[in-house]
N, C-alpha and C. Protein backbone atom coordinates (compact mmCIF):
# COMPACT_ATOMS: atom_id res chain seq x y z
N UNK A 1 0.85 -1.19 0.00
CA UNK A 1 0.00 0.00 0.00
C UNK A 1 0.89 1.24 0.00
N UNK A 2 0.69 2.42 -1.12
CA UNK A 2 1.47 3.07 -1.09
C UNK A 2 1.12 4.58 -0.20
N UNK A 3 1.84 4.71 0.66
CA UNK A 3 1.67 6.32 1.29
C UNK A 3 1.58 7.37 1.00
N UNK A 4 0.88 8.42 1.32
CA UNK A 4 1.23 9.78 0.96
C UNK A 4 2.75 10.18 0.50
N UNK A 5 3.48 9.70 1.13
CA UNK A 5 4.93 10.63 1.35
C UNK A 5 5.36 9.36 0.16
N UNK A 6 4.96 8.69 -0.25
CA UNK A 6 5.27 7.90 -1.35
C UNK A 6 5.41 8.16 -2.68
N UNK A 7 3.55 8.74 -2.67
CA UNK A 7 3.34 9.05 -3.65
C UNK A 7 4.23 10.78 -4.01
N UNK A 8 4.09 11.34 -3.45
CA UNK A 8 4.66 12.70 -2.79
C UNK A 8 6.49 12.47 -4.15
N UNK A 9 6.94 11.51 -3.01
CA UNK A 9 8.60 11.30 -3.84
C UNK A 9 8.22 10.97 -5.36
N UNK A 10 6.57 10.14 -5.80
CA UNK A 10 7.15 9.07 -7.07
C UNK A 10 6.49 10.53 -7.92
N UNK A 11 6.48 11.29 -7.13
CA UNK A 11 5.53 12.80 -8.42
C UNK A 11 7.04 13.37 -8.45
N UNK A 12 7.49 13.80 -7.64
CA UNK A 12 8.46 14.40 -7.44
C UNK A 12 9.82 14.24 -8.75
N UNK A 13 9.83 12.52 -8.25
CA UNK A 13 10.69 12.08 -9.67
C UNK A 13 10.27 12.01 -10.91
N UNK A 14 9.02 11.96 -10.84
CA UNK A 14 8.45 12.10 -12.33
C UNK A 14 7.95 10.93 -12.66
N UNK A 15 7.92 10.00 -11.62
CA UNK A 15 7.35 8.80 -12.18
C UNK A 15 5.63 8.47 -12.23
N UNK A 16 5.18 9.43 -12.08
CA UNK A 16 3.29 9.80 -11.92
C UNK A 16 3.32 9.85 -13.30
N UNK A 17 2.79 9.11 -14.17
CA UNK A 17 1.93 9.18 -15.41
C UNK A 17 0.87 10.59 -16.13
N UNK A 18 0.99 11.25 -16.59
CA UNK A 18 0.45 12.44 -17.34
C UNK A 18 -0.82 11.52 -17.48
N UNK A 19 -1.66 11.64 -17.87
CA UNK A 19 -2.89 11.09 -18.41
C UNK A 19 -3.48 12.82 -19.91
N UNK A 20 -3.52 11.79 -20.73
CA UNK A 20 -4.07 12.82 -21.92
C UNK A 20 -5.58 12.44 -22.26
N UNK A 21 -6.53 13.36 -21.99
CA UNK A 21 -7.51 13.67 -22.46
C UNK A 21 -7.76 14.01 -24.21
N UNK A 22 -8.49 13.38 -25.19
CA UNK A 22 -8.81 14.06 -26.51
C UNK A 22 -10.52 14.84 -26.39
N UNK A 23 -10.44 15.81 -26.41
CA UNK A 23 -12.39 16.27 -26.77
C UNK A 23 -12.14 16.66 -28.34
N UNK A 24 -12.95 16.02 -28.97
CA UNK A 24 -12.71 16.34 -29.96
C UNK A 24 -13.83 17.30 -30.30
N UNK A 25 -13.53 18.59 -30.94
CA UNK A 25 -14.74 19.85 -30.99
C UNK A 25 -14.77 20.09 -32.66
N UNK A 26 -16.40 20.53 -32.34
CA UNK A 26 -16.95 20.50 -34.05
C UNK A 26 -17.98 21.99 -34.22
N UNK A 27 -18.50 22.28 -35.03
CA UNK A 27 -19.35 23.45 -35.31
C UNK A 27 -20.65 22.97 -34.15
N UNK A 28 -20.82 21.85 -33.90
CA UNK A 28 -21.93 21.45 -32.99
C UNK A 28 -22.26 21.85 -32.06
N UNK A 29 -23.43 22.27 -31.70
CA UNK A 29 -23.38 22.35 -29.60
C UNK A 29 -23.47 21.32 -28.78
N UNK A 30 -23.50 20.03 -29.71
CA UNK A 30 -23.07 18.58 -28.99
C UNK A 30 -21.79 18.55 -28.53
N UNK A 31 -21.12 18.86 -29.22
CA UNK A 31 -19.60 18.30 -28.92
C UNK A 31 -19.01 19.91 -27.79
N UNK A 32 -19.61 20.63 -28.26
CA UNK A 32 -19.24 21.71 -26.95
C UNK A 32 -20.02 20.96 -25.41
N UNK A 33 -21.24 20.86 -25.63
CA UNK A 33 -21.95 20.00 -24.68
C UNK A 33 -20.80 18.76 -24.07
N UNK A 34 -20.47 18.10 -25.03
CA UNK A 34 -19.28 16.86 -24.30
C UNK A 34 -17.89 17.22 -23.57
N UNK A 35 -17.28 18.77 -23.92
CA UNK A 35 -16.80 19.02 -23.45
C UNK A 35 -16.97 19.85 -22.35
N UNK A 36 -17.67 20.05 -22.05
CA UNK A 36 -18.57 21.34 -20.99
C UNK A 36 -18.48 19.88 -20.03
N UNK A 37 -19.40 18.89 -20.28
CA UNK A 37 -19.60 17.49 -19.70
C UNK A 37 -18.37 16.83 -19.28
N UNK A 38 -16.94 17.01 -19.98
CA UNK A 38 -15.94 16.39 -19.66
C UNK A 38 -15.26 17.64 -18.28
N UNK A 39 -15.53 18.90 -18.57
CA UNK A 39 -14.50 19.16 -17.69
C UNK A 39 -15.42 19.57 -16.01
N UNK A 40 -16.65 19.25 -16.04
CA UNK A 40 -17.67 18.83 -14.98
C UNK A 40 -16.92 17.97 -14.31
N UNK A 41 -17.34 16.90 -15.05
CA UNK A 41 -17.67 15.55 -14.50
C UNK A 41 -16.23 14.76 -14.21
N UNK A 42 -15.30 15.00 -15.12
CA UNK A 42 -14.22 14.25 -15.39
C UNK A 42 -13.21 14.90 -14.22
N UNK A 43 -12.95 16.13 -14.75
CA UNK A 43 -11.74 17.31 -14.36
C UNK A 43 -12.06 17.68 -13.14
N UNK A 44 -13.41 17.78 -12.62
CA UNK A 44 -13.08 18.12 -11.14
C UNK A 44 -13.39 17.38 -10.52
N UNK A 45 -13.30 15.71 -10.21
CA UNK A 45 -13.52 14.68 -9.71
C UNK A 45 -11.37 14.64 -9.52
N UNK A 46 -10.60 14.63 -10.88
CA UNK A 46 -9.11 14.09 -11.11
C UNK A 46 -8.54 15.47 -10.78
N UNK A 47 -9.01 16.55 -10.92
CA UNK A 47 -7.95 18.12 -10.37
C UNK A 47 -7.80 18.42 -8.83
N UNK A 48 -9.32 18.08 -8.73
CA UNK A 48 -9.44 17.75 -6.59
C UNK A 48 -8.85 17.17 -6.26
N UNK A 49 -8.28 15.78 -6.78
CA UNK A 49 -7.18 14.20 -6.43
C UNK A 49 -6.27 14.46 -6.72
N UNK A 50 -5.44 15.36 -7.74
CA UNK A 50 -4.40 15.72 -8.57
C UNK A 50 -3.14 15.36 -7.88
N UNK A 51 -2.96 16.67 -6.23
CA UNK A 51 -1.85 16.72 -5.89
C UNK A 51 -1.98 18.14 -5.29
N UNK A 52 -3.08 17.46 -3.97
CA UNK A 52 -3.57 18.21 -3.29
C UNK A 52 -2.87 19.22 -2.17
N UNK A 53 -1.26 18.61 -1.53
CA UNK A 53 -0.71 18.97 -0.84
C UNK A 53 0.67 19.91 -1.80
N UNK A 54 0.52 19.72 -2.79
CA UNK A 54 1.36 20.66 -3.37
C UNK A 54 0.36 21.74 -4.50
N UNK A 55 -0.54 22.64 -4.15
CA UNK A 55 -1.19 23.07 -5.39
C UNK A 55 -0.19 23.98 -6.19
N UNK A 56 1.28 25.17 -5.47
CA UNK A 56 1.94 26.18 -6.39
C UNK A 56 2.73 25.01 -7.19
N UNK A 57 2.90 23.62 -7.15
CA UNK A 57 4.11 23.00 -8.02
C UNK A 57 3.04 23.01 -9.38
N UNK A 58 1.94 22.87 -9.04
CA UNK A 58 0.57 22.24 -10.04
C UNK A 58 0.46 23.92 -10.69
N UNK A 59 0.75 24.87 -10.13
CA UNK A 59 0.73 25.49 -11.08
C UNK A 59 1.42 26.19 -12.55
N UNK A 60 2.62 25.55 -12.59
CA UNK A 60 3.38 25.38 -13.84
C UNK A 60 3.36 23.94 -14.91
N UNK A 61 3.03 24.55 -15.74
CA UNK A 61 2.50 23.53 -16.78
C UNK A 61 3.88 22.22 -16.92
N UNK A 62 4.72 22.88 -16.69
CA UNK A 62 5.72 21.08 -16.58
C UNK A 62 5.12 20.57 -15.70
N UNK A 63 4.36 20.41 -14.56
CA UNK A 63 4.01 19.77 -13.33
C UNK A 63 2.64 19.24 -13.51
N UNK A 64 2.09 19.59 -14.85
CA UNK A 64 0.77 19.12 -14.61
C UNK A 64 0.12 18.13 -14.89
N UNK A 65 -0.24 17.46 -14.19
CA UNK A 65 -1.37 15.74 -14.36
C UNK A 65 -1.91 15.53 -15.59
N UNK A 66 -2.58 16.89 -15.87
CA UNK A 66 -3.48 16.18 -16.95
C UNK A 66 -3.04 17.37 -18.28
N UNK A 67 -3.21 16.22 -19.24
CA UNK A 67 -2.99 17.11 -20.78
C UNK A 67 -4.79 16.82 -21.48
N UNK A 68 -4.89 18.43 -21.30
CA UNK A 68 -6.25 18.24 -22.17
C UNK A 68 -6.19 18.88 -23.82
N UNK A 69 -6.38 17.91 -24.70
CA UNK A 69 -6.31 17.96 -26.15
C UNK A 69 -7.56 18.90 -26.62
N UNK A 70 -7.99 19.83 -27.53
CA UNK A 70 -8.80 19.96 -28.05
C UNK A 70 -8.83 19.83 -29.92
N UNK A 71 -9.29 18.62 -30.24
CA UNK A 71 -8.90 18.60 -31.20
C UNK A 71 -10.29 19.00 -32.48
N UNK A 72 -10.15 19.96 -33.37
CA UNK A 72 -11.01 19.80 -34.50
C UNK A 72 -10.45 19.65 -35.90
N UNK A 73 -11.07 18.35 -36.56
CA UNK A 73 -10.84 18.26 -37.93
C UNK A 73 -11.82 18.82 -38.88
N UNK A 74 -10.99 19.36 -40.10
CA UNK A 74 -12.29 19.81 -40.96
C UNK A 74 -11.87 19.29 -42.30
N UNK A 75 -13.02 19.18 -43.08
CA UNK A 75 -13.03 18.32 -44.09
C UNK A 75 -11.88 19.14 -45.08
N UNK A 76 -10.63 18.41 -45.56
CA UNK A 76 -9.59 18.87 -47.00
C UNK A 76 -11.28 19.48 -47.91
N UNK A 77 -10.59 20.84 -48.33
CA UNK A 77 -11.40 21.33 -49.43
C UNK A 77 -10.68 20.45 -51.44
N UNK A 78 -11.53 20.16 -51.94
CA UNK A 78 -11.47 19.75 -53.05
C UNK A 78 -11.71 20.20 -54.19
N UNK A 79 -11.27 20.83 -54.94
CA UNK A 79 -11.49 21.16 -56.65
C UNK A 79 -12.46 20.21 -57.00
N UNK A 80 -13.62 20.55 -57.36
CA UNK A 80 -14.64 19.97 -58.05
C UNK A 80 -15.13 20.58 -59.28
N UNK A 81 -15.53 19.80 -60.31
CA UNK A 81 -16.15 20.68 -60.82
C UNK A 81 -17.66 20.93 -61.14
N UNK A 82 -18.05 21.58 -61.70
CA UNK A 82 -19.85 21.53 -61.55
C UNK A 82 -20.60 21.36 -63.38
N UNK A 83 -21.34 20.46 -63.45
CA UNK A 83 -21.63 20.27 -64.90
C UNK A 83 -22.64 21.27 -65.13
N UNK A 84 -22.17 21.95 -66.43
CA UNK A 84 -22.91 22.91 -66.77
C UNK A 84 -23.69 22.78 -68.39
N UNK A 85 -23.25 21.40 -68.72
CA UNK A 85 -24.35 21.52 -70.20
C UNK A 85 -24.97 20.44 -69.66
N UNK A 86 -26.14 19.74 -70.98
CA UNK A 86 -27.18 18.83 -70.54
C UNK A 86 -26.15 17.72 -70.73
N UNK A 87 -26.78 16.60 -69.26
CA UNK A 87 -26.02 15.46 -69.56
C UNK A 87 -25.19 15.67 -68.19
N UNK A 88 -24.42 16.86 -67.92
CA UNK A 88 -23.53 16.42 -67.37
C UNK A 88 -22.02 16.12 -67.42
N UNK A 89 -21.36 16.37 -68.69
CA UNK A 89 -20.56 15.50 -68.65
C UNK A 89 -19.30 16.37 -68.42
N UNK A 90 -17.89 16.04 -68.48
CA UNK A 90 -16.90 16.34 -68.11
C UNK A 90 -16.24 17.17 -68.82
N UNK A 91 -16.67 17.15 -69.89
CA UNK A 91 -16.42 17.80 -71.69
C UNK A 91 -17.25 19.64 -71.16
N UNK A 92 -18.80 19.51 -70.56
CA UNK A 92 -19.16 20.43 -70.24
C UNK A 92 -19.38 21.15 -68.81
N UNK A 93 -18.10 20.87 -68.48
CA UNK A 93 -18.00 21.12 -66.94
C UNK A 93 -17.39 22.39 -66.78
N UNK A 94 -17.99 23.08 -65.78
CA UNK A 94 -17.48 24.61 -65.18
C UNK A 94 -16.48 24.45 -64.02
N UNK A 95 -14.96 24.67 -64.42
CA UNK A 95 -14.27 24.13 -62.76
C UNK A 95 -14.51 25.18 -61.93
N UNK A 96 -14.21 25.25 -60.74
CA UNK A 96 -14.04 25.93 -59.56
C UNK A 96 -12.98 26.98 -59.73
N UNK A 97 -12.75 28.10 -60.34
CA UNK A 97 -11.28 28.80 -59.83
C UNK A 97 -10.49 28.81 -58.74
N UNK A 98 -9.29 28.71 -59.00
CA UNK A 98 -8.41 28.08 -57.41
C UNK A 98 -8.36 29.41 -56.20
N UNK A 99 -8.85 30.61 -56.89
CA UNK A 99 -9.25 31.55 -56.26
C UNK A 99 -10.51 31.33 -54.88
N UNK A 100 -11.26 30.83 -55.48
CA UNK A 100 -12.41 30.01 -54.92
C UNK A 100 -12.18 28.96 -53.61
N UNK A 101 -11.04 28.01 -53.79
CA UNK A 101 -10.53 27.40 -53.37
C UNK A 101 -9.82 27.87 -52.24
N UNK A 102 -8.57 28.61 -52.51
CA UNK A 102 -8.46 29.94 -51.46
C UNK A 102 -9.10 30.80 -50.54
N UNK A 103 -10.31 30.95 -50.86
CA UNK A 103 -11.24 31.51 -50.14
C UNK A 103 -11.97 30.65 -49.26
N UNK A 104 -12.37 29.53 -49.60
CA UNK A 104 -13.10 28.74 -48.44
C UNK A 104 -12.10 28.46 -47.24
N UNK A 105 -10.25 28.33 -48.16
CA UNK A 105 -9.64 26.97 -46.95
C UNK A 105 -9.21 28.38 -45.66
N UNK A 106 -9.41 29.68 -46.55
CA UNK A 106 -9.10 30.57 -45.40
C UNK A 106 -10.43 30.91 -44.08
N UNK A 107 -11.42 30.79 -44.71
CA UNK A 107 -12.64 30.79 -44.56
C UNK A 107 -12.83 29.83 -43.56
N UNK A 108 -12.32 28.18 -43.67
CA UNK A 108 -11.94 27.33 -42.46
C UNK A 108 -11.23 27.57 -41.70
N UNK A 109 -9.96 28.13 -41.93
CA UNK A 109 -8.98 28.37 -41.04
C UNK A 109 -9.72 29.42 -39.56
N UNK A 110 -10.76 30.19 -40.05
CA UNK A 110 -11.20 31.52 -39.60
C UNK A 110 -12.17 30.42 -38.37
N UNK A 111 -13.11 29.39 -38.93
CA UNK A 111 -14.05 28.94 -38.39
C UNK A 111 -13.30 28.12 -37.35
N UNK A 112 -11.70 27.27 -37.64
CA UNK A 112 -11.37 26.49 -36.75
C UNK A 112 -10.61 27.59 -35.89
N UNK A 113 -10.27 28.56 -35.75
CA UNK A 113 -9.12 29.13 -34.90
C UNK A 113 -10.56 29.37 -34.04
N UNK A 114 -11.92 30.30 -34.01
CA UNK A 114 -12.82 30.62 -33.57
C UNK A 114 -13.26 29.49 -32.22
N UNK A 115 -13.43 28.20 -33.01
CA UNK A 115 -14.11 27.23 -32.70
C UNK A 115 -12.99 26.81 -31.31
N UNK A 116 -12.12 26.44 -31.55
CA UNK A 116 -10.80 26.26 -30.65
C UNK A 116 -10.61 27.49 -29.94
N UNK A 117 -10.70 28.71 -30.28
CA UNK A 117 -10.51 29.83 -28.91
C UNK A 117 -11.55 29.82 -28.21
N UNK A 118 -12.85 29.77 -28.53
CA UNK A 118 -14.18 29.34 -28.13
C UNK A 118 -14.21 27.72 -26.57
N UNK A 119 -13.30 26.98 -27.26
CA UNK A 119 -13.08 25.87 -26.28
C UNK A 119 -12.01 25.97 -25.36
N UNK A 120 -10.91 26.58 -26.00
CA UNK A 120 -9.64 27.34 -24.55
C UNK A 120 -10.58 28.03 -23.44
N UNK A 121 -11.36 28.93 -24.07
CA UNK A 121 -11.73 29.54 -23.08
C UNK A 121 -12.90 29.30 -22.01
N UNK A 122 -13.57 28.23 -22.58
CA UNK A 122 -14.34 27.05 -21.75
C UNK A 122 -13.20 26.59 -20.46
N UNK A 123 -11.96 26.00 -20.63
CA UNK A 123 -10.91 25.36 -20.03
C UNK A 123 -10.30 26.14 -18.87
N UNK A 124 -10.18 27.71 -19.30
CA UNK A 124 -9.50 28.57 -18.62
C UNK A 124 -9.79 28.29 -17.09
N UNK A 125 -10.85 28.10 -16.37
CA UNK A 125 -11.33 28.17 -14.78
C UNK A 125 -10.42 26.99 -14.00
N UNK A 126 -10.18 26.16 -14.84
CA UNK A 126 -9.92 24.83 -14.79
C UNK A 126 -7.94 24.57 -14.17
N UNK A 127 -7.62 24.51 -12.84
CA UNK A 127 -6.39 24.37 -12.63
C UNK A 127 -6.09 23.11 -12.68
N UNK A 128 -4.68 22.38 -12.76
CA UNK A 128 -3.95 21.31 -12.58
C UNK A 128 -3.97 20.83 -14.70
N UNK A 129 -5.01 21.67 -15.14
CA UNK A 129 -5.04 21.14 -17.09
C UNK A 129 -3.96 21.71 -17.59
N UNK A 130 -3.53 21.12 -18.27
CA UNK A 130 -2.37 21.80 -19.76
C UNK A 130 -3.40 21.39 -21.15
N UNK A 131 -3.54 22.59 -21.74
CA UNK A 131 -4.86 22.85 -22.65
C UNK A 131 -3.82 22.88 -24.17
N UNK A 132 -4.29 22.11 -25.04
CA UNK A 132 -3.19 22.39 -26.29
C UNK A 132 -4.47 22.46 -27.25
N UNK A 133 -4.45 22.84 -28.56
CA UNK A 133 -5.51 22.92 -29.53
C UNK A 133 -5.15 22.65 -30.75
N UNK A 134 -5.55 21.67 -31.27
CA UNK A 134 -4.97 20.99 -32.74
C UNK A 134 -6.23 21.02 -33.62
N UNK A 135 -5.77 21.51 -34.97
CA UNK A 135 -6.18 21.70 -36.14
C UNK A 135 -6.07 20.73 -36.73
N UNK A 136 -6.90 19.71 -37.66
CA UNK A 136 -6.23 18.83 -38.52
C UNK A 136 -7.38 19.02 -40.19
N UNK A 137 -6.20 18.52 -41.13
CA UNK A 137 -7.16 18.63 -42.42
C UNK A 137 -7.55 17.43 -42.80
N UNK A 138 -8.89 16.99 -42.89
CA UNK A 138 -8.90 15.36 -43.71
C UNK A 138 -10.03 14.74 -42.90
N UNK A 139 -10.35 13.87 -43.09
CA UNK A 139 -11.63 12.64 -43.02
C UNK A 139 -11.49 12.72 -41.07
N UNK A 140 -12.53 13.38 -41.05
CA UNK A 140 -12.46 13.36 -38.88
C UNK A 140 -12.00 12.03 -38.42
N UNK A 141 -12.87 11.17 -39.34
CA UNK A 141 -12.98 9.42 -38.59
C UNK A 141 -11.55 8.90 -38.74
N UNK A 142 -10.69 8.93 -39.41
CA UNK A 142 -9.43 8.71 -39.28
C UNK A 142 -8.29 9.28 -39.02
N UNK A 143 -8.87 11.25 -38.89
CA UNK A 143 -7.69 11.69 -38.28
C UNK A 143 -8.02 11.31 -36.87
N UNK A 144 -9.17 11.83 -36.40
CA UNK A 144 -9.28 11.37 -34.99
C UNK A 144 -8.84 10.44 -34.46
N UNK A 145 -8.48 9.14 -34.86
CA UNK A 145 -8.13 7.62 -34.35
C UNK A 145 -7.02 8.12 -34.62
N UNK A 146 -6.06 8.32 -35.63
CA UNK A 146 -5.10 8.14 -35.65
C UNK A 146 -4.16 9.20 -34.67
N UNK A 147 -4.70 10.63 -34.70
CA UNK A 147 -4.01 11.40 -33.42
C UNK A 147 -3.61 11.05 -32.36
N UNK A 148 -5.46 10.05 -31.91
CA UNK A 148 -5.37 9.14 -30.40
C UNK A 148 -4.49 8.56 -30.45
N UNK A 149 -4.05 7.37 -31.71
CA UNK A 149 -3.48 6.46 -31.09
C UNK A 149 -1.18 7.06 -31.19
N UNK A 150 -1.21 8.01 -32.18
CA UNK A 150 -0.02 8.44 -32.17
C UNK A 150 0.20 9.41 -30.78
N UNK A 151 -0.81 10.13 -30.27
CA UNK A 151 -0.47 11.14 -29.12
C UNK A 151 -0.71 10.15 -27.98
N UNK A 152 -1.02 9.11 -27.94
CA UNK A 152 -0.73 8.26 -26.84
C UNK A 152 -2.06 8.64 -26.18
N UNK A 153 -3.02 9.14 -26.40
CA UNK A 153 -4.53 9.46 -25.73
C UNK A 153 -5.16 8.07 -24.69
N UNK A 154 -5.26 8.77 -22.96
CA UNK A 154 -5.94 7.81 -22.14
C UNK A 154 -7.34 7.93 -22.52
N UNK A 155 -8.04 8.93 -23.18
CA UNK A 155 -9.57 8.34 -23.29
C UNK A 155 -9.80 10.17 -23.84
N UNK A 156 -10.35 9.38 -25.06
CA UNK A 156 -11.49 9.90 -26.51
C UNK A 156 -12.88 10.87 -25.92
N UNK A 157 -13.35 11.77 -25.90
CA UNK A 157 -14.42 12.36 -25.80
C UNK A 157 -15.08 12.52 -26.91
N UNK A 158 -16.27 12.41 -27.48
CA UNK A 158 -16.75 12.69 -28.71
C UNK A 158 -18.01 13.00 -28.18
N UNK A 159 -18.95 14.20 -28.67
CA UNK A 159 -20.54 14.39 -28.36
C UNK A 159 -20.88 13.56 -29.46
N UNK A 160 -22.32 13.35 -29.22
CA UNK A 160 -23.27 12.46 -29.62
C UNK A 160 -23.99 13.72 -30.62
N UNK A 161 -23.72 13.24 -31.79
CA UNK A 161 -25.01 14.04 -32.92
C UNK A 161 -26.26 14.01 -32.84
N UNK A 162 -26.51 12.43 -32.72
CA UNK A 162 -27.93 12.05 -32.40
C UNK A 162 -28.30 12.31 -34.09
N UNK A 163 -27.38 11.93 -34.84
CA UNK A 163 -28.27 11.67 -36.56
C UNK A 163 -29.40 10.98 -36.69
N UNK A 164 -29.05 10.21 -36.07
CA UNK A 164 -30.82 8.82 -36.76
C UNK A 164 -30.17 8.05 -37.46
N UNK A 165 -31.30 6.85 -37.29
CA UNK A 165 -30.56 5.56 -37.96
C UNK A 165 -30.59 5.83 -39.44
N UNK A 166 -31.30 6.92 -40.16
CA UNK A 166 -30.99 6.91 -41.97
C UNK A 166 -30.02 7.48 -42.59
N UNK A 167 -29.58 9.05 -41.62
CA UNK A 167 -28.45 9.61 -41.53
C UNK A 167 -27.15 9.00 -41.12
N UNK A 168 -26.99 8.55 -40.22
CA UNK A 168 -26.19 7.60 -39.96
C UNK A 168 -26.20 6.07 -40.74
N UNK A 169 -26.58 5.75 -41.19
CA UNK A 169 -26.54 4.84 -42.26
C UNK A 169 -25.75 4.69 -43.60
N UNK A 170 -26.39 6.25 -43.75
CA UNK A 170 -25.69 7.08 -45.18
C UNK A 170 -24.90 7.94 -45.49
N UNK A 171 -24.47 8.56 -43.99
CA UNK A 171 -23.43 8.97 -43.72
C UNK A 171 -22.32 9.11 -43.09
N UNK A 172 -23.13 8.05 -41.94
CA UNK A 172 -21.79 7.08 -41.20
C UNK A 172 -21.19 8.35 -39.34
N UNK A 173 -21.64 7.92 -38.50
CA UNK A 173 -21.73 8.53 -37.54
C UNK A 173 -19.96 8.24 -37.05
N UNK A 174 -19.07 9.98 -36.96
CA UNK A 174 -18.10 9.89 -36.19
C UNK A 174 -17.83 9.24 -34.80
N UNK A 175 -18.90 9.43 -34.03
CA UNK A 175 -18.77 8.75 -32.75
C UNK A 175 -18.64 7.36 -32.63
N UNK A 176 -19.73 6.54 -33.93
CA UNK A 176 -19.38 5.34 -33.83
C UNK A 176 -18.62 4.71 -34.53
N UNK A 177 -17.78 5.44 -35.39
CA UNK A 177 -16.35 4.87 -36.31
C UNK A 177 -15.46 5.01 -35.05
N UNK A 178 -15.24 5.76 -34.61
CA UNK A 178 -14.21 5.75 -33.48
C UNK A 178 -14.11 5.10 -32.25
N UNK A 179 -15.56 4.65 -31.79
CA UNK A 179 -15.61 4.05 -30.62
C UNK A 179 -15.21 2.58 -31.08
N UNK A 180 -15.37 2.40 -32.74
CA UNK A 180 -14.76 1.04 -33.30
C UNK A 180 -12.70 0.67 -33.82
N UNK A 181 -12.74 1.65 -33.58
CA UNK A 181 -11.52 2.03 -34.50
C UNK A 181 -10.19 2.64 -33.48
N UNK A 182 -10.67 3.59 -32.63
CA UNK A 182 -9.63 4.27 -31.71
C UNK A 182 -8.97 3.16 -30.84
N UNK A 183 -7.73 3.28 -30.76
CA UNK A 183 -7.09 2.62 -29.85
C UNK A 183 -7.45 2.67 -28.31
N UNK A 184 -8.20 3.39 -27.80
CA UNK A 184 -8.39 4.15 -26.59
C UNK A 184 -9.60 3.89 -26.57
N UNK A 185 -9.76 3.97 -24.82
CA UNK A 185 -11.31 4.31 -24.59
C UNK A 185 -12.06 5.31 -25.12
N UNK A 186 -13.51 5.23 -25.47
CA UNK A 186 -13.80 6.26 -26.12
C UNK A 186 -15.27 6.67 -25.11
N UNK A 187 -15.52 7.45 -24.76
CA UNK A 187 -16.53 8.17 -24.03
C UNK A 187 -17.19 9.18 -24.92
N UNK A 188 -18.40 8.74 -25.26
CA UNK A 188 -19.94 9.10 -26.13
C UNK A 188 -20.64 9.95 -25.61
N UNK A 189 -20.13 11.40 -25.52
CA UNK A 189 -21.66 12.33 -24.25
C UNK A 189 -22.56 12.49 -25.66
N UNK A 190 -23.70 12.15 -24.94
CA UNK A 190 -25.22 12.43 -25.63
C UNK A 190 -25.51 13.67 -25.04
N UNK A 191 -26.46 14.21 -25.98
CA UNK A 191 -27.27 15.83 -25.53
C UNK A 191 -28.09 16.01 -24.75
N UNK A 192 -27.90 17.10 -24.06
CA UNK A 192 -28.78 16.91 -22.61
C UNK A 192 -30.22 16.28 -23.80
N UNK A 193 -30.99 16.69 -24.33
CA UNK A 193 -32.10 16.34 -25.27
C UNK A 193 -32.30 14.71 -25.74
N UNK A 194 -31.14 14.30 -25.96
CA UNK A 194 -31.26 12.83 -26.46
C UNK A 194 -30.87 12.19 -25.46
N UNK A 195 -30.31 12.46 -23.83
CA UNK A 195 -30.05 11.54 -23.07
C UNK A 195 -31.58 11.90 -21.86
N UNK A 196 -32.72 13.07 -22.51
CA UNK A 196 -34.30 12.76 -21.30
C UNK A 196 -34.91 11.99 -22.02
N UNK A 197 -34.77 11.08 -23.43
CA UNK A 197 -35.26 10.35 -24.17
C UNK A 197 -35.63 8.92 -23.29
């Protein structure tokens, strides 16, 4: 059984384990909801336990227990083009100017920096966290798994969309590609709305 003054030395040396949190955040008020829900429920149950007899060491980010991730992916923008004679075909297609192209991926950039300062500042109240915020470009369902499993992630947050079984059918629900796929535990918050169901 290990003692206070035990545990005390094995922090000291560094041998206490970091634990990393992923919330992964989207344009949704679900996934703000899961994170609102994670740093409730999760963060002040593990920040109260942290390393209670030392709180000024807990306040420099080398010292701190927990790494909380905020991660949002947004879909790679694509050159498409749009058919503009009858038929359809490729012969009568209008492309996109790369001007166009330019304009949306800045246009994302604007929505993810927003979306992520929007969730720092959810975090801010929150002592004993080290808060980082990652951008990624490409398919959520596989950057997400793959971040987890390269950043070494103790456990996945994802809100619950609550699509429906036709939407999700046909378009394939993030929460449940990942709860199949992530190396890590994955924790599903549903909306206050779909969890008085």
């Amino acid at each position: 059984m290990e003692t206070e003054k035990g545990k005390l030395v094995a922090q000291q040396e560094g041998l206490v384990k970091k634990t990393r949190i992923m919330v992964v955040i989207d344009e949704s008020d679900e996934s703000f909801h899961g994170l609102q829900w994670t740093l409730d429920n999760l963060f002040g149950c593990i920040t109260a336990t942290a390393a209670p007899e030392q709180p000024e060491a807990n306040d420099e980010a080398g010292s701190r227990l927990i790494t909380l991730s905020l991660v949002h992916v947004q879909q790679a923008f694509h050159l498409h083009y749009v058919p503009a004679g009858p038929g359809g075909t490729v012969s009568t297609a209008f492309y996109i100017p790369s001007s166009v192209e330019e304009s949306v991926k800045k246009a994302q950039q604007q929505i993810a920096k927003a979306l992520v300062s929007r969730a720092s500042d959810m975090c801010k109240d929150k002592m004993n966290i080290e808060v980082e915020t990652l951008v990624f470009d490409g398919d959520p369902k596989e950057k997400i798994c793959r971040a987890a499993q390269e950043m070494h992630v103790d456990l996945l947050v994802i809100g619950s969309r609550n699509l429906g079984k036709f939407k999700r059918a046909f378009l394939g629900s993030v929460s449940d590609y990942c709860a199949q796929h992530a190396n890590c535990p994955v924790l599903i918050v549903k909306s206050p709305k779909e969890a008085s169901k």
